[in-house]
Protein backbone atom coordinates (compact mmCIF):
# COMPACT_ATOMS: atom_id res chain seq x y z
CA UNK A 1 119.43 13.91 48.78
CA UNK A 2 116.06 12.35 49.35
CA UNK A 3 113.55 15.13 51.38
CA UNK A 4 112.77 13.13 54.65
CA UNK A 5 108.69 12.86 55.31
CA UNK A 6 107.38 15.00 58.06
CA UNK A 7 104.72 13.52 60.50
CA UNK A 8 100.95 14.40 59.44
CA UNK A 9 99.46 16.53 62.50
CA UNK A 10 95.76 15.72 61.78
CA UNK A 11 92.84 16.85 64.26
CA UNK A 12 91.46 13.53 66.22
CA UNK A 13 88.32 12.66 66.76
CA UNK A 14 87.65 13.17 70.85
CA UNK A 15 86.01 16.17 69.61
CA UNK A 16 83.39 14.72 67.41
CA UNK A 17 82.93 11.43 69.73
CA UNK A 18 82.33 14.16 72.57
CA UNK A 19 79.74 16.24 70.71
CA UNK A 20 77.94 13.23 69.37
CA UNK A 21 77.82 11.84 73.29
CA UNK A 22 76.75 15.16 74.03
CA UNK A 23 73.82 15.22 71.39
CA UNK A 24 72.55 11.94 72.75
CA UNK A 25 72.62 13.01 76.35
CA UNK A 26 71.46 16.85 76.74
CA UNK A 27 68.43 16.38 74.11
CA UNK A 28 66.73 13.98 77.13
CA UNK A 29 68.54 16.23 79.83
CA UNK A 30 66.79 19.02 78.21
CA UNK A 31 62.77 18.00 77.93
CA UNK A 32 63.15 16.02 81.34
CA UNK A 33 65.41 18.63 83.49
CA UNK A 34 66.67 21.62 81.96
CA UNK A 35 69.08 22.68 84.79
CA UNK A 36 71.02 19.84 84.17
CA UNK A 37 70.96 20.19 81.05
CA UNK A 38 72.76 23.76 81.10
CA UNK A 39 74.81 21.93 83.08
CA UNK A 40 75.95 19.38 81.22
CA UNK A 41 76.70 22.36 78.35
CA UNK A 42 78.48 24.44 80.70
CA UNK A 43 80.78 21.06 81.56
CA UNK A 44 80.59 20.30 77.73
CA UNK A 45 81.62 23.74 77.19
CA UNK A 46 84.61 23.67 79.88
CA UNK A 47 85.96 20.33 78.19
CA UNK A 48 86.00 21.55 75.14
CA UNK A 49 88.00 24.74 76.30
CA UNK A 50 90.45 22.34 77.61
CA UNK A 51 90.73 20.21 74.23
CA UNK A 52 91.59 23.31 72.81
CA UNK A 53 93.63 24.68 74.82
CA UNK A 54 95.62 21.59 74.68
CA UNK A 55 95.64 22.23 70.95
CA UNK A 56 97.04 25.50 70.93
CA UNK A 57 99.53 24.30 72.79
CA UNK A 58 100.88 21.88 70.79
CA UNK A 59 100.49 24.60 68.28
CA UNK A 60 102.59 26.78 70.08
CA UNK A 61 105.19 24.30 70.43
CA UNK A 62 105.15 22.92 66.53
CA UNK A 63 105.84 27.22 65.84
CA UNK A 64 108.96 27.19 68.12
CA UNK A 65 110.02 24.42 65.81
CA UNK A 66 109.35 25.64 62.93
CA UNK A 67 111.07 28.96 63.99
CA UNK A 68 113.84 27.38 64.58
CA UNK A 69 114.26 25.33 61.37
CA UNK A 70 113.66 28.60 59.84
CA UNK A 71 116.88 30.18 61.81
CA UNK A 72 119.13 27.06 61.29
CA UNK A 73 118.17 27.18 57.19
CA UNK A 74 118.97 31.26 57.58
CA UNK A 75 122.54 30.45 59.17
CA UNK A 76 123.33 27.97 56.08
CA UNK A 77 122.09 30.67 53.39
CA UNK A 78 124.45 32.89 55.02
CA UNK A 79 127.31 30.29 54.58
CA UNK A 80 125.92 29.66 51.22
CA UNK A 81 126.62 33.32 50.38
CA UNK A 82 130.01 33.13 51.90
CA UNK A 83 131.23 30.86 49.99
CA UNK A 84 129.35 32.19 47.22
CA UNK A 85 131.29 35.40 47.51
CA UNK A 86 134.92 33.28 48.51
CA UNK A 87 134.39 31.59 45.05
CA UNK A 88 133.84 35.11 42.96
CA UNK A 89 136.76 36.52 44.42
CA UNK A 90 138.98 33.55 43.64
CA UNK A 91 137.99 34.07 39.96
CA UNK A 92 138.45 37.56 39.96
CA UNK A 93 142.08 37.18 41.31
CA UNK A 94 143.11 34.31 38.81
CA UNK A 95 145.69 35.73 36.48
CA UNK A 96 146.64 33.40 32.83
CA UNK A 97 150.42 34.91 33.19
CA UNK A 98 151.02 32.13 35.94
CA UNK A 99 150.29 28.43 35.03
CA UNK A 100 151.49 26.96 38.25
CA UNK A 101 148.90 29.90 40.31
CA UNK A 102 146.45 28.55 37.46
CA UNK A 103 146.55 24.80 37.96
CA UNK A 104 145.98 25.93 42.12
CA UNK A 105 143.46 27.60 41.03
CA UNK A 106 141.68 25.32 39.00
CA UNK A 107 142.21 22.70 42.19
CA UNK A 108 140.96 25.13 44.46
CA UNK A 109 137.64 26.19 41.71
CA UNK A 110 137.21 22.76 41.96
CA UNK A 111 136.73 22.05 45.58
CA UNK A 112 134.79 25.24 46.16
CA UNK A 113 132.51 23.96 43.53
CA UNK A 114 131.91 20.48 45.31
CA UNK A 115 130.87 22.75 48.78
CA UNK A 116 128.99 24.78 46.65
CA UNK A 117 126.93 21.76 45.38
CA UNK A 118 126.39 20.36 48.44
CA UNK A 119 125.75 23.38 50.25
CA UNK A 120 122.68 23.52 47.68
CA UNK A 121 121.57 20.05 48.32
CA UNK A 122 121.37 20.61 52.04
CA UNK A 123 119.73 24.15 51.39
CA UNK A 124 117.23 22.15 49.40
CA UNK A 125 116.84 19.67 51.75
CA UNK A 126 115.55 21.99 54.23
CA UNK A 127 113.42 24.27 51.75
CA UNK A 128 111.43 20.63 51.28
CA UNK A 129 111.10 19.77 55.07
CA UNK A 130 110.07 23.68 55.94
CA UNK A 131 107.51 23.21 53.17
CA UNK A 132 106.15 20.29 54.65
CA UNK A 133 105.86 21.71 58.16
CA UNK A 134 104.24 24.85 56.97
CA UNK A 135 101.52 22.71 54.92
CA UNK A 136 101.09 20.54 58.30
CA UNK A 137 100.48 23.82 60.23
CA UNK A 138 98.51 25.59 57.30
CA UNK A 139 96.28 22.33 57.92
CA UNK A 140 96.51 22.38 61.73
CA UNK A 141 95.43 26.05 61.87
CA UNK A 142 92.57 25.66 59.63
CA UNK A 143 91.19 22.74 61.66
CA UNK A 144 91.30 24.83 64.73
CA UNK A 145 89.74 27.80 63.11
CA UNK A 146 86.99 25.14 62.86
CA UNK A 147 87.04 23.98 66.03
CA UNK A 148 86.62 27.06 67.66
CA UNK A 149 84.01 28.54 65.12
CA UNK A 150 82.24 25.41 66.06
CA UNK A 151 82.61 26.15 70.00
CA UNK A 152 81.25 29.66 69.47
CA UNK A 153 77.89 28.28 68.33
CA UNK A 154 77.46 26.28 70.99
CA UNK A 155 77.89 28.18 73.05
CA UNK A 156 75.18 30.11 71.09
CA UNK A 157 73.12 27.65 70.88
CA UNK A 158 71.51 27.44 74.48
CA UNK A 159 69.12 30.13 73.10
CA UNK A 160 66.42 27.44 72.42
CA UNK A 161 66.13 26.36 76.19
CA UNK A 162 63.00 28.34 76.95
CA UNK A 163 61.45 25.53 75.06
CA UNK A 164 62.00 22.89 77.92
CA UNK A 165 60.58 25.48 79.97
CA UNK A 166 57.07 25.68 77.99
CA UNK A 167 57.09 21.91 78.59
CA UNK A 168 57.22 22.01 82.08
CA UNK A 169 55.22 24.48 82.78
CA UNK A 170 52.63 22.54 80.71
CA UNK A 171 53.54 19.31 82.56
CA UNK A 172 54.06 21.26 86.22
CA UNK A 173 51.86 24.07 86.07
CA UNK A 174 53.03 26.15 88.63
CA UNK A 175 51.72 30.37 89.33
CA UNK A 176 55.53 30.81 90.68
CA UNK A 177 56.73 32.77 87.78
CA UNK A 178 53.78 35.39 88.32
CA UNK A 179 54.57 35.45 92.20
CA UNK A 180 57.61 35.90 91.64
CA UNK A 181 58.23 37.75 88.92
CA UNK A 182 55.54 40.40 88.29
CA UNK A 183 55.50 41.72 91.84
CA UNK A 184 59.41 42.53 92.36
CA UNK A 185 59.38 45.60 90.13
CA UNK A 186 57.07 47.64 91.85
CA UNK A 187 59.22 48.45 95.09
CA UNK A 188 61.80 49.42 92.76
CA UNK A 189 62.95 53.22 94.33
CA UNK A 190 62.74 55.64 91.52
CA UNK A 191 66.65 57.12 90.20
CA UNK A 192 68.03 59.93 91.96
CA UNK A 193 67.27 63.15 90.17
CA UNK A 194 71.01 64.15 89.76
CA UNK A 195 72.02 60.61 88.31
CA UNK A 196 72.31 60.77 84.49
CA UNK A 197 69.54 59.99 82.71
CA UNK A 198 68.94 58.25 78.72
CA UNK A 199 67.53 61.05 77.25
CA UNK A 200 68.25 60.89 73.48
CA UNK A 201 69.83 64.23 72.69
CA UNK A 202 67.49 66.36 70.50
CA UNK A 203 67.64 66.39 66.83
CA UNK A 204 69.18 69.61 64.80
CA UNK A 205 66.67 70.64 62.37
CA UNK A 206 67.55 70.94 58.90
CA UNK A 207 68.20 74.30 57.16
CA UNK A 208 64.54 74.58 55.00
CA UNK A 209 66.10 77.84 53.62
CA UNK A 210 68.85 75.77 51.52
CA UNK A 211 68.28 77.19 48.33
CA UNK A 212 69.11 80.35 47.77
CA UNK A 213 65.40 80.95 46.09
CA UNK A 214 63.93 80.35 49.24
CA UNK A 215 66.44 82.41 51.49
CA UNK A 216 65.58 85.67 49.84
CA UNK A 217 62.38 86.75 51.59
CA UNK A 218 64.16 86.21 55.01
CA UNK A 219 67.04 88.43 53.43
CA UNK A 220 64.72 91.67 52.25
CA UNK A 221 63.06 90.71 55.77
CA UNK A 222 66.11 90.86 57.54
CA UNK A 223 67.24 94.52 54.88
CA UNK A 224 63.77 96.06 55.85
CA UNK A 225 62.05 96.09 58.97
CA UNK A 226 61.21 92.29 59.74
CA UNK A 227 63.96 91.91 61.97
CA UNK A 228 62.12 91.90 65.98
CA UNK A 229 63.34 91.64 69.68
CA UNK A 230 61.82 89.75 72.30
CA UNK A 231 62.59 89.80 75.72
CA UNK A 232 62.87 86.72 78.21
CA UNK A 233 63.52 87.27 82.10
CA UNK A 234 66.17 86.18 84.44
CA UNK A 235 64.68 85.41 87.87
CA UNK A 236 66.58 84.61 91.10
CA UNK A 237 65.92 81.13 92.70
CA UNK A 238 63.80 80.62 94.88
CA UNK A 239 62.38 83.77 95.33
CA UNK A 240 61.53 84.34 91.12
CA UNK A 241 62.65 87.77 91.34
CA UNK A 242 63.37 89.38 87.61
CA UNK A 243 67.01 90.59 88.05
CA UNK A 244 67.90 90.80 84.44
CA UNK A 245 66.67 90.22 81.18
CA UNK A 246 68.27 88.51 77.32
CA UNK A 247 67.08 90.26 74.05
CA UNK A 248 66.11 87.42 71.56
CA UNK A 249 66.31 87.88 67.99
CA UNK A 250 63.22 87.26 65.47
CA UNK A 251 63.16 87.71 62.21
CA UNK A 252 59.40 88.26 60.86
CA UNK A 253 58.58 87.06 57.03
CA UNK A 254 54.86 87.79 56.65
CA UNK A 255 52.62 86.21 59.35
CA UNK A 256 55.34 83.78 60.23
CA UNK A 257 58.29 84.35 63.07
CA UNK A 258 61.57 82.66 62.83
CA UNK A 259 64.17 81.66 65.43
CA UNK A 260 67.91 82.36 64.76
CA UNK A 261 67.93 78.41 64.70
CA UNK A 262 66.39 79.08 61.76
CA UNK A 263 67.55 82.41 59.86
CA UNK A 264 71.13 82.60 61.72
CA UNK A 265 72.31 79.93 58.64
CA UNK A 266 71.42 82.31 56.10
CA UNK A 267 72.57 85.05 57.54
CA UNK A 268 75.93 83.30 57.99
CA UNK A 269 75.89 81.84 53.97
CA UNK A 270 75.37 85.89 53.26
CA UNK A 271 77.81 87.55 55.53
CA UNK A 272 75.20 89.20 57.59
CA UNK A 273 76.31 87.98 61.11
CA UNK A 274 77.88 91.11 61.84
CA UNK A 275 75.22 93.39 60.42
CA UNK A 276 72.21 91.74 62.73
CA UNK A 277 74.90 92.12 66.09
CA UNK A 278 75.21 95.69 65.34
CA UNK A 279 71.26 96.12 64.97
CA UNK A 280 70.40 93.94 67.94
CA UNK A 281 73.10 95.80 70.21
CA UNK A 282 72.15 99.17 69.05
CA UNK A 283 68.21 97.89 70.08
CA UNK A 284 69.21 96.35 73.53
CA UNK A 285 71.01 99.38 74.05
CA UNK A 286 68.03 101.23 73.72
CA UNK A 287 65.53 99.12 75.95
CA UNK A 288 68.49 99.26 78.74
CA UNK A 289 68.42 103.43 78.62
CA UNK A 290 63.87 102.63 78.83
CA UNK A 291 64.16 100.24 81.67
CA UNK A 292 66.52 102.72 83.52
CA UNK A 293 64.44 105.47 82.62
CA UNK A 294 61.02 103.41 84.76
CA UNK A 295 64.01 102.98 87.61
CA UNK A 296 64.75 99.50 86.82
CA UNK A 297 68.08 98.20 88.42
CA UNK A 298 67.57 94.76 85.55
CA UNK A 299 70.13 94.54 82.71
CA UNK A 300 70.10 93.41 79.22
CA UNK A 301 72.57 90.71 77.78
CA UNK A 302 72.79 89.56 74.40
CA UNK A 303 74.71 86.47 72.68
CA UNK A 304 76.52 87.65 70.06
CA UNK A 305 77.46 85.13 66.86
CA UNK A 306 81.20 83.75 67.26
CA UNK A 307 81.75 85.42 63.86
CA UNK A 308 81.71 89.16 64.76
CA UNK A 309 84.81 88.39 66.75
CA UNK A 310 86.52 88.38 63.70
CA UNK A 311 84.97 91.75 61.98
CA UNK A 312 87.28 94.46 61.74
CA UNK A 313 86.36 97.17 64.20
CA UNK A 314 83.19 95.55 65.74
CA UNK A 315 85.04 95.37 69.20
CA UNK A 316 85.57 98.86 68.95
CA UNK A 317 82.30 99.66 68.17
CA UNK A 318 81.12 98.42 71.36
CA UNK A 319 83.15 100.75 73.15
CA UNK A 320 81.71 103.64 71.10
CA UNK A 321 78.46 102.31 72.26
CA UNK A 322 78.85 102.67 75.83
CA UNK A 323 80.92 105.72 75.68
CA UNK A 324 77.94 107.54 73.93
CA UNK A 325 76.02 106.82 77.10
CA UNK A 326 77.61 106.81 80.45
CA UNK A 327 74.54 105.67 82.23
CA UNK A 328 74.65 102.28 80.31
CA UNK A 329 77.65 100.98 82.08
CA UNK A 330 76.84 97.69 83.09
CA UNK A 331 73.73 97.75 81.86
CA UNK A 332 74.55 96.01 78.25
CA UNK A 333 76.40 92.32 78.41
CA UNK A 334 77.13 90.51 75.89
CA UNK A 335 77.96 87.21 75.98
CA UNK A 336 80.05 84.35 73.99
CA UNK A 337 80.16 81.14 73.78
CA UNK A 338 82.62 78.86 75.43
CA UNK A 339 85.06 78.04 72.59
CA UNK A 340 84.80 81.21 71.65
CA UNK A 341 86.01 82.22 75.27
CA UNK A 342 88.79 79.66 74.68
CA UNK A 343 90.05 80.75 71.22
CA UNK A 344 90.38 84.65 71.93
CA UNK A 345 93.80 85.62 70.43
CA UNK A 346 95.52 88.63 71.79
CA UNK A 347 93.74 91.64 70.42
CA UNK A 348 90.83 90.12 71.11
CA UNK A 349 91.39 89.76 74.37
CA UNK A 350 92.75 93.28 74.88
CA UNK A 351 89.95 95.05 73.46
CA UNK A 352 87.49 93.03 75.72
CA UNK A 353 89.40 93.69 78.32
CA UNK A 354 89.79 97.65 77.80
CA UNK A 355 85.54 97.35 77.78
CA UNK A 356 85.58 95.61 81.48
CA UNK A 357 83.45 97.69 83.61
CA UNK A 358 81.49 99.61 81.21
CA UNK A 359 79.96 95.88 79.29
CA UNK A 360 79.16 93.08 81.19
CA UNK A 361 80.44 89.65 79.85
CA UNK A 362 78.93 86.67 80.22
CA UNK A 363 79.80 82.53 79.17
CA UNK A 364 76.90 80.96 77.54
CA UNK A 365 76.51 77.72 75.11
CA UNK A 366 78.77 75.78 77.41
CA UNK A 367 79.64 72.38 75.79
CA UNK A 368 81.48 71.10 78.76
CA UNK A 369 81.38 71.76 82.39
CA UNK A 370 84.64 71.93 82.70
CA UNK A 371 85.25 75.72 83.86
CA UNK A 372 88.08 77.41 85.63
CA UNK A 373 86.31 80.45 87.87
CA UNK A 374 89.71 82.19 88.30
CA UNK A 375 90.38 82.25 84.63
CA UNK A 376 86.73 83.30 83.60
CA UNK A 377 87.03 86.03 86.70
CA UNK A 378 90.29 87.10 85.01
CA UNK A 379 88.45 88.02 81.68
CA UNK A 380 86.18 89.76 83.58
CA UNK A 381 82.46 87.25 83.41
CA UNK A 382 80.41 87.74 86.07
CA UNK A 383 77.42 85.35 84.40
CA UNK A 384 77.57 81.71 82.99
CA UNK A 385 74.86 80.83 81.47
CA UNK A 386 74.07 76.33 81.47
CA UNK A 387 71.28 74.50 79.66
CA UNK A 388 69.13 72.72 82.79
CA UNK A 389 69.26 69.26 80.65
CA UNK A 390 73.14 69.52 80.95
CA UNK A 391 73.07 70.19 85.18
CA UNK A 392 70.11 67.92 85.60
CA UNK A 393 70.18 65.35 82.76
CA UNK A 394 73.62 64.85 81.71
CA UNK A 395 74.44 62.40 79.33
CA UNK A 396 78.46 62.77 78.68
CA UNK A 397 80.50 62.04 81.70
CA UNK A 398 83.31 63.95 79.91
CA UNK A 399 81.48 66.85 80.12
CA UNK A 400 81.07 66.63 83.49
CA UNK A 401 83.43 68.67 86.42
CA UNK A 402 85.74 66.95 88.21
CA UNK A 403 83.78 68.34 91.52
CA UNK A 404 80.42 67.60 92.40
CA UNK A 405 77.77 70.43 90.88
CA UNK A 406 77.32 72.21 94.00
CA UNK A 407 80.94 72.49 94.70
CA UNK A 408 81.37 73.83 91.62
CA UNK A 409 78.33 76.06 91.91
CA UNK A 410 79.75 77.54 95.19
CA UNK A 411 83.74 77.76 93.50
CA UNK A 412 82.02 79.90 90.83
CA UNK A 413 80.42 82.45 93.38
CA UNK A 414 83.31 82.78 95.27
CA UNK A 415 85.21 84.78 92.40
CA UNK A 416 81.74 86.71 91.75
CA UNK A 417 80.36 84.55 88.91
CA UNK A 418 76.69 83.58 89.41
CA UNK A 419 75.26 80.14 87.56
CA UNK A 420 72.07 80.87 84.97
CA UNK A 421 70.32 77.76 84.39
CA UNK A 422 68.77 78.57 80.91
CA UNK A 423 65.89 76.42 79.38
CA UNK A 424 63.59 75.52 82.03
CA UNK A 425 60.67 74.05 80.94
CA UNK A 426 59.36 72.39 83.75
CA UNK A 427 57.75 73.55 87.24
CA UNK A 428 59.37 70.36 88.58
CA UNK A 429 63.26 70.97 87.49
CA UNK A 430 62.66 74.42 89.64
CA UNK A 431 63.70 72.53 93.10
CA UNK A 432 66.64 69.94 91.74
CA UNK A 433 68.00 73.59 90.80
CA UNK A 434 67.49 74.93 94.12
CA UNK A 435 69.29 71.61 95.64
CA UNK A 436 71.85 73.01 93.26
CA UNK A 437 72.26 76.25 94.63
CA UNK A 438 71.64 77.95 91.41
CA UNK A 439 71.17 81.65 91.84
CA UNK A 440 69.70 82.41 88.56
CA UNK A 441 67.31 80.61 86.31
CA UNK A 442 65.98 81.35 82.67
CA UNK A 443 63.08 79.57 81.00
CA UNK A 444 59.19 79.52 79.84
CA UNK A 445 58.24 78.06 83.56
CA UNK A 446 59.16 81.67 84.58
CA UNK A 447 58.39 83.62 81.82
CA UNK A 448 58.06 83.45 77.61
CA UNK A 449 59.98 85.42 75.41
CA UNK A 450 57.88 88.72 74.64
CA UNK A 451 58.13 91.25 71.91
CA UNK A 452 59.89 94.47 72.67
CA UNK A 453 57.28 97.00 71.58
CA UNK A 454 57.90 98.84 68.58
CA UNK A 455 57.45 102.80 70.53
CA UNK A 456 59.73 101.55 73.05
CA UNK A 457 62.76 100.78 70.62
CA UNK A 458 61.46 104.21 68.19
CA UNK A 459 62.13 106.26 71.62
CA UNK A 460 65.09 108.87 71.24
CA UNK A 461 67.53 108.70 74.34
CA UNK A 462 67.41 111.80 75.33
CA UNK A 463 63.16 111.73 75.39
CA UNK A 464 62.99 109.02 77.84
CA UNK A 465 61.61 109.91 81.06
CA UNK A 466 63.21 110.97 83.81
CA UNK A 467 63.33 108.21 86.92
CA UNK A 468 60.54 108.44 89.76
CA UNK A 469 60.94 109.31 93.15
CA UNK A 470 61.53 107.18 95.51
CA UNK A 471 58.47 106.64 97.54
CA UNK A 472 58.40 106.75 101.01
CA UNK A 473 56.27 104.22 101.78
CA UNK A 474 57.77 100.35 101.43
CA UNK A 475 56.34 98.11 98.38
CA UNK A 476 54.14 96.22 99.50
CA UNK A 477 54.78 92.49 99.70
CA UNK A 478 54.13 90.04 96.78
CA UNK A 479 51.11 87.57 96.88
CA UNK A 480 52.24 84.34 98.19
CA UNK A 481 53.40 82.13 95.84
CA UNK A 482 52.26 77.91 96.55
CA UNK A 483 54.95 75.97 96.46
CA UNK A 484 55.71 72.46 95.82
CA UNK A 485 54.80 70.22 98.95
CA UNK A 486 58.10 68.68 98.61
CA UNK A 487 59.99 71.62 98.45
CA UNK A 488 58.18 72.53 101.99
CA UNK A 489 59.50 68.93 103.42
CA UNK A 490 62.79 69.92 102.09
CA UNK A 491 63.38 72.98 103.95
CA UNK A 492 61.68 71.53 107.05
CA UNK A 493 64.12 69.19 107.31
């Protein structure tokens, strides 16, 4: 049986005569008048679209064909295999014992033979036109994939018409573009100061301690006495009252001071964690028995590593600690950060609990917004400490609340948990936090860390002195302090 020819589906050339029409035309349309120019591409562009759109169609259609052929030629394998399987089974059941049943036999062998033969013809019949048709569309396809790789740069390809422009302007000078252009800027109102703003996050510093060469002096600094505590306020907003205070660790290796950015790693690598939130603790309990001992009502918090969580008996240290001295309750907090907060298992969580009331807790190193007050009332925080950047400057809007920041300042203070905007570096982020309603505020506009000094933390508890009178006469009132002019025209109006 003689494969029957398929019709060659070849691209035409509209396309071609179109683009070379279009050559001829938009090259004058562009030095003589650009707009029409873009124009004429954008109409160019639209006819094209059509062309090949009409192309795809007929693409479309030539598949449904083709998957159709494909199901008709499966239907006639499956016959093929019937009788395939009709003919194996008539040979299996041929016995020699019967010559009559034999001669049938052979006449039906025969016959099933003859279908069998020309079942194969027609199967290869259609094997040769499906060929064809997939060579025709293998050919189709690839002329499209040229067609529209050939659309996408022209539609690229308007990049050049700033050149007409040049021309122009050298033909039609014209001081239009600097009317019009240069002046429209200015006016422009300046962003909101709560809308997020592009500031590139900062960049973690490497670990210059790496080796372990390097890492030893801040290790026999850290085993002798280089370890230091500095002290940064907590002032209330607006009046900058000091209402509290965090105990920063130092570590001092000769002349130089490090932060716990940069000794913390090797402290982790050598499983001292634990060992420096004893030591710091056991200091900041200290400086909360000498501020109590001058009559100061101001507390001393202290962010512990997420690691000492994990120590065997460190929890229960902390209760020792407070139980030693009555007159400390509330006076040490210690504070966590949020996924450590969020990953407390259940003895965790009971021993924290059993030290409510005696050790404030607070939430610091937030990395989402996203807080529940009557779950962090539950647990007992009364403080949550947030980077200014993140409430003034934020940059993920899945980090964000689901309420505005001053709704969810006010939801927080409603269950007793005051905001601490930490990291204030700037005298003019001082009133976006008071727009805020932020109680609290943290940061070198206020105050820079200072070093505990070293008689205060050498002081037995029982030598500190004993708390003043009371005097009888009032304080007297602080200086006044000058305030931003447009802080005055907020509260005026």
């Amino acid at each position: 049986m003689k494969t029957p020819q398929s019709r060659t589906i070849r691209p035409r050339g509209t396309p071609w005569i179109l683009g070379l029409v279009g050559v001829l035309v938009l090259v004058p349309l562009a030095l003589l008048v650009p707009l029409a120019a873009v124009a004429a591409v954008s109409g160019l562009a639209i006819v094209g679209g059509a062309l090949l759109w009409r192309r795809l169609s007929r693409l479309v259609t030539a598949q449904e064909v083709v998957s159709k052929e494909i199901g008709v030629l499966s239907q006639r394998l499956v016959k093929l295999e019937a009788v395939a399987a009709a003919l194996v089974q008539t040979r299996m059941q041929g016995t020699p014992s019967a010559e009559p049943a034999a001669a049938a036999t052979d006449e039906g062998l025969k016959a099933l033979d003859a279908r069998f033969v020309s079942g194969i013809e027609e199967v290869t019949a259609e094997i040769g036109i499906l060929s064809g048709i997939v060579r025709e569309l293998a050919a189709v396809v690839a002329a499209q994939d040229g067609d529209i790789a050939g659309l996408k740069q022209r539609a690229a390809a308007p990049a050049p018409v700033p050149r007409p422009q040049r021309v122009a302007d050298t033909i039609q000078p014209s001081p239009v573009p600097a009317a019009a252009v240069l002046p429209e800027p200015e006016p422009v109102a300046a962003p909101m100061r709560l809308v997020p703003r592009t500031t590139p996050p900062a960049t973690r510093p490497t670990d210059p301690f790496a080796n372990g060469a390097e890492a030893a002096p801040l290790i026999d600094a850290f085993d002798g006495e280089g370890l230091e505590v500095y002290l940064q306020p907590v002032v209330t907003l607006p009046q900058r009252k000091v209402v509290a205070y965090e105990a920063l660790a130092r570590l001092k290796v000769g002349e130089a001071v490090y932060a716990p950015e940069t000794f913390l790693p090797v402290l982790e690598r050598h499983g001292r964690t634990t060992a420096l939130d004893r030591r710091m603790l056991q200091r900041v309990a200290t400086i909360a028995r000498h501020l109590q001992g001058r009559g100061s009502p101001a507390s001393v918090s202290y962010s512990l590593t997420p690691n000492s969580l994990f120590e065997p008996g460190f929890l229960r240290s902390l209760g020792r600690l407070v139980s030693e001295g009555p007159e400390l309750a509330g006076r040490v907090v210690i504070a966590l950060p949020q996924t450590s907060w969020r990953s407390l298992d259940a003895e965790q969580a009971a021993l924290l609990a059993g030290l409510r009331g005696r050790i404030g807790f607070v939430m610091d190193r937030p990395i989402d917004l996203r807080f529940d007050p009557t779950a962090l009332a539950e647990r007992g925080i009364t403080q949550v400490k947030v980077a200014a950047a993140l409430l003034l400057r934020p940059l993920d809007r899945e980090a964000m609340p689901d309420i505005a920041l001053e709704d969810l300042v006010a939801s927080l203070a409603r269950v007793g948990i005051r905001l601490v905007a930490t990291g204030v570096e700037a005298e003019t982020e001082v009133p976006d936090l008071i727009d805020l309603d932020v109680p609290l505020a943290q940061g070198s506009v206020f105050a820079a860390p200072r070093a505990v000094r070293a008689e205060v933390l050498s002081a037995a508890p029982d030598t500190a002195p004993p708390p003043p009178p009371p005097s009888p006469d009032p304080p007297p009132s602080p200086p006044p302090q000058r305030r931003p002019f447009r802080d005055f025209l907020r509260r005026a109006g």
